[in-house]
C-alpha atoms as a PDB file:
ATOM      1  CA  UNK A   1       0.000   0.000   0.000  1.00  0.00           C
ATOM      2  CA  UNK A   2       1.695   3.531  -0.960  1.00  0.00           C
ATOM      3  CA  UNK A   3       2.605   5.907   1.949  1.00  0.00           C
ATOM      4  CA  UNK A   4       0.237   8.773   0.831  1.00  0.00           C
ATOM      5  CA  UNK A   5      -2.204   9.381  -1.742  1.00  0.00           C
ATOM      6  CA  UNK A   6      -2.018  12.842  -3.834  1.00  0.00           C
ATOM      7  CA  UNK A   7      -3.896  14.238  -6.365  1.00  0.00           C
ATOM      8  CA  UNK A   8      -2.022  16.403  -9.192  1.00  0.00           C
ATOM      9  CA  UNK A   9      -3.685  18.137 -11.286  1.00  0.00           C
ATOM     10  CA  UNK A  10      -0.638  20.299 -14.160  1.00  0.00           C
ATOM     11  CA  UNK A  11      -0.529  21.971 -17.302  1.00  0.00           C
ATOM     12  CA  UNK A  12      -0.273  19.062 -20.101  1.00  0.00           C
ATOM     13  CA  UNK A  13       3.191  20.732 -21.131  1.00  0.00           C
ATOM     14  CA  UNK A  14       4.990  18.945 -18.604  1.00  0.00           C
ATOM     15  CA  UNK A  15       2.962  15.530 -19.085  1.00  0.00           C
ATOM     16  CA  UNK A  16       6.080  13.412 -19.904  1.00  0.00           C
ATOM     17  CA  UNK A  17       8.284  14.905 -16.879  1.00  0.00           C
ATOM     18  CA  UNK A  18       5.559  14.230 -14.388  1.00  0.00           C
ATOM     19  CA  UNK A  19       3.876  11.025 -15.156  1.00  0.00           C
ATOM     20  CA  UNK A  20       7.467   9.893 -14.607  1.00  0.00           C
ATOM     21  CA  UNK A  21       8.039  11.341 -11.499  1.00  0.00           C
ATOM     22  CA  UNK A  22       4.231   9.974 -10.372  1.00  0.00           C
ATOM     23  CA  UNK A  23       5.381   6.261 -11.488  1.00  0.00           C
ATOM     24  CA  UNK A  24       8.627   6.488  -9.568  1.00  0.00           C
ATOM     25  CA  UNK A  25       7.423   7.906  -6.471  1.00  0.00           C
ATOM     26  CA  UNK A  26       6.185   5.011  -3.347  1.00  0.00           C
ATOM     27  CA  UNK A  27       2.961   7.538  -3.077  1.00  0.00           C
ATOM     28  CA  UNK A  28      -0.171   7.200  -5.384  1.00  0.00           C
ATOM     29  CA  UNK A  29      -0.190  10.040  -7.472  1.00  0.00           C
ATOM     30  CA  UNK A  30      -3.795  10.271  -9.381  1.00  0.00           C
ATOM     31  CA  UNK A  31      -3.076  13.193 -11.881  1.00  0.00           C
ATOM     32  CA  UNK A  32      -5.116  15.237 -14.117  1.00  0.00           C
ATOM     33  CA  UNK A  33      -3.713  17.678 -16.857  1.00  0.00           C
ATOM     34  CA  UNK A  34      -5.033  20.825 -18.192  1.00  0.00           C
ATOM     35  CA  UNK A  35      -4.597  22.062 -21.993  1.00  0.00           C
ATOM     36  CA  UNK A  36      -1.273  23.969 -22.236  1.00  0.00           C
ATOM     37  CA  UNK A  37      -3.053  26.716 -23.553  1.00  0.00           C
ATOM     38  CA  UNK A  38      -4.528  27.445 -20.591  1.00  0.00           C
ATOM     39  CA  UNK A  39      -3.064  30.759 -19.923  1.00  0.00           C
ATOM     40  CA  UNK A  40      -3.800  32.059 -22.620  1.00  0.00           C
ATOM     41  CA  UNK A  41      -7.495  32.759 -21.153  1.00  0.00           C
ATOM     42  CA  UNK A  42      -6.287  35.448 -18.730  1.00  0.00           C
ATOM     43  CA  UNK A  43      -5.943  35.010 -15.063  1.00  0.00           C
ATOM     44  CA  UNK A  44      -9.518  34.612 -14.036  1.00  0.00           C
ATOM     45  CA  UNK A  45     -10.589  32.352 -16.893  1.00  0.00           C
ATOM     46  CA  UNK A  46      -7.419  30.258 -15.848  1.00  0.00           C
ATOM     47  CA  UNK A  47      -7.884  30.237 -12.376  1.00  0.00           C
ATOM     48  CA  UNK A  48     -11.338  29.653 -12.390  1.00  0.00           C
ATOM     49  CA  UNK A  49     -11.108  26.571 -14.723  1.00  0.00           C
ATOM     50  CA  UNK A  50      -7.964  25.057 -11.965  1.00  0.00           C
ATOM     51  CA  UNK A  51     -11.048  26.535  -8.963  1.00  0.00           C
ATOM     52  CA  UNK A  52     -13.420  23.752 -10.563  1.00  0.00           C
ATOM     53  CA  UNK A  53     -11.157  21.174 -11.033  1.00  0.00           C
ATOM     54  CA  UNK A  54      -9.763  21.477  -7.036  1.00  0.00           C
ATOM     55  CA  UNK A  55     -13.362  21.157  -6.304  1.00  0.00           C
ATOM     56  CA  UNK A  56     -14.120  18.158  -8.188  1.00  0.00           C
ATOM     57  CA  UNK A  57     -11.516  16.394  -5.903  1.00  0.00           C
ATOM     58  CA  UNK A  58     -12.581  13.761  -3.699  1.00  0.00           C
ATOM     59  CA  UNK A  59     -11.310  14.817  -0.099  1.00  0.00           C
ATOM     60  CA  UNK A  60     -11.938  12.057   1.726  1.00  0.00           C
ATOM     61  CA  UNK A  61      -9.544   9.556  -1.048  1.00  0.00           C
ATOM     62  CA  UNK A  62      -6.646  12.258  -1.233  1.00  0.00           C
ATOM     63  CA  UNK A  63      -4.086  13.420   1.445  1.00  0.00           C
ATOM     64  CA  UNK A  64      -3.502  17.162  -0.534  1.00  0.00           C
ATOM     65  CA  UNK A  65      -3.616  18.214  -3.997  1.00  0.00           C
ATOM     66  CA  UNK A  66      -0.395  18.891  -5.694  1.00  0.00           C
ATOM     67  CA  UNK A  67      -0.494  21.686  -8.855  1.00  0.00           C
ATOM     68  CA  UNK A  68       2.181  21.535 -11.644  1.00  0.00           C
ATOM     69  CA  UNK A  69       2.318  25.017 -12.758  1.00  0.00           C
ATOM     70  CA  UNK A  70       4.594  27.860 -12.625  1.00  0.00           C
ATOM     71  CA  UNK A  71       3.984  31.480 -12.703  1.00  0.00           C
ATOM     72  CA  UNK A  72       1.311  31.486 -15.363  1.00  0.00           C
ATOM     73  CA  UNK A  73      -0.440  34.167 -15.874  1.00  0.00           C
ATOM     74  CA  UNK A  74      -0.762  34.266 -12.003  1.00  0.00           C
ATOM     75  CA  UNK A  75      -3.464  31.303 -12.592  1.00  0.00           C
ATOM     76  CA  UNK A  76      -2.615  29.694  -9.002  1.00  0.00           C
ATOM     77  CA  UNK A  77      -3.312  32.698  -7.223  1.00  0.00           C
ATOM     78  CA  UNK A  78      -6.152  32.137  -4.557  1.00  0.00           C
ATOM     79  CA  UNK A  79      -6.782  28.831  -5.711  1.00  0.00           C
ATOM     80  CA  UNK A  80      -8.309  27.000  -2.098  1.00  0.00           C
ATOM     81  CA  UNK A  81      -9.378  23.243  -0.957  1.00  0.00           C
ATOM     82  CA  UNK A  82     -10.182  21.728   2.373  1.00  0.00           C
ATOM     83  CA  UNK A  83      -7.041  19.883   1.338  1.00  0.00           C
ATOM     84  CA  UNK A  84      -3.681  21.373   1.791  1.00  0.00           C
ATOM     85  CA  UNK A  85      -2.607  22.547  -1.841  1.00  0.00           C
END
């Protein structure tokens, strides 16, 4: 049985470098990605589209969520979950 179970939800760009990462890690990482493009939408269009996905989590099967993104477009900013993030 893995240690921990997270849920990551990333921008598709870095599909390859994080699937790997998720199959070498001892935790259970479930993972969903988001079109690359994503930023392109503008802050709130971006951060609203991550908002819903955090809240289509399951909290009771996952220990926090994990996000795969960098700066942006600032997209991450007051993202929330009962979950740590």
């Amino acid at each position: 049985m893995p240690a921990h179970r997270y849920y990551l939800i990333a921008c598709e760009i870095m599909f390859r470098e994080l699937s790997y990462c998720a199959s070498r890690s001892p935790n259970l990482v479930d993972t969903t990605f988001l079109p690359k493009g994503l930023h392109d939408t503008g802050e709130k269009k971006m951060s609203s589209r991550l908002q819903e996905t955090i809240d289509r989590v399951d909290a009771s099967r996952y220990e926090a969520i994990l996000l795969g993104y960098g700066l942006c477009n600032n997209g991450i900013r007051g993202l929330h979950s009962s979950l740590p993030l």
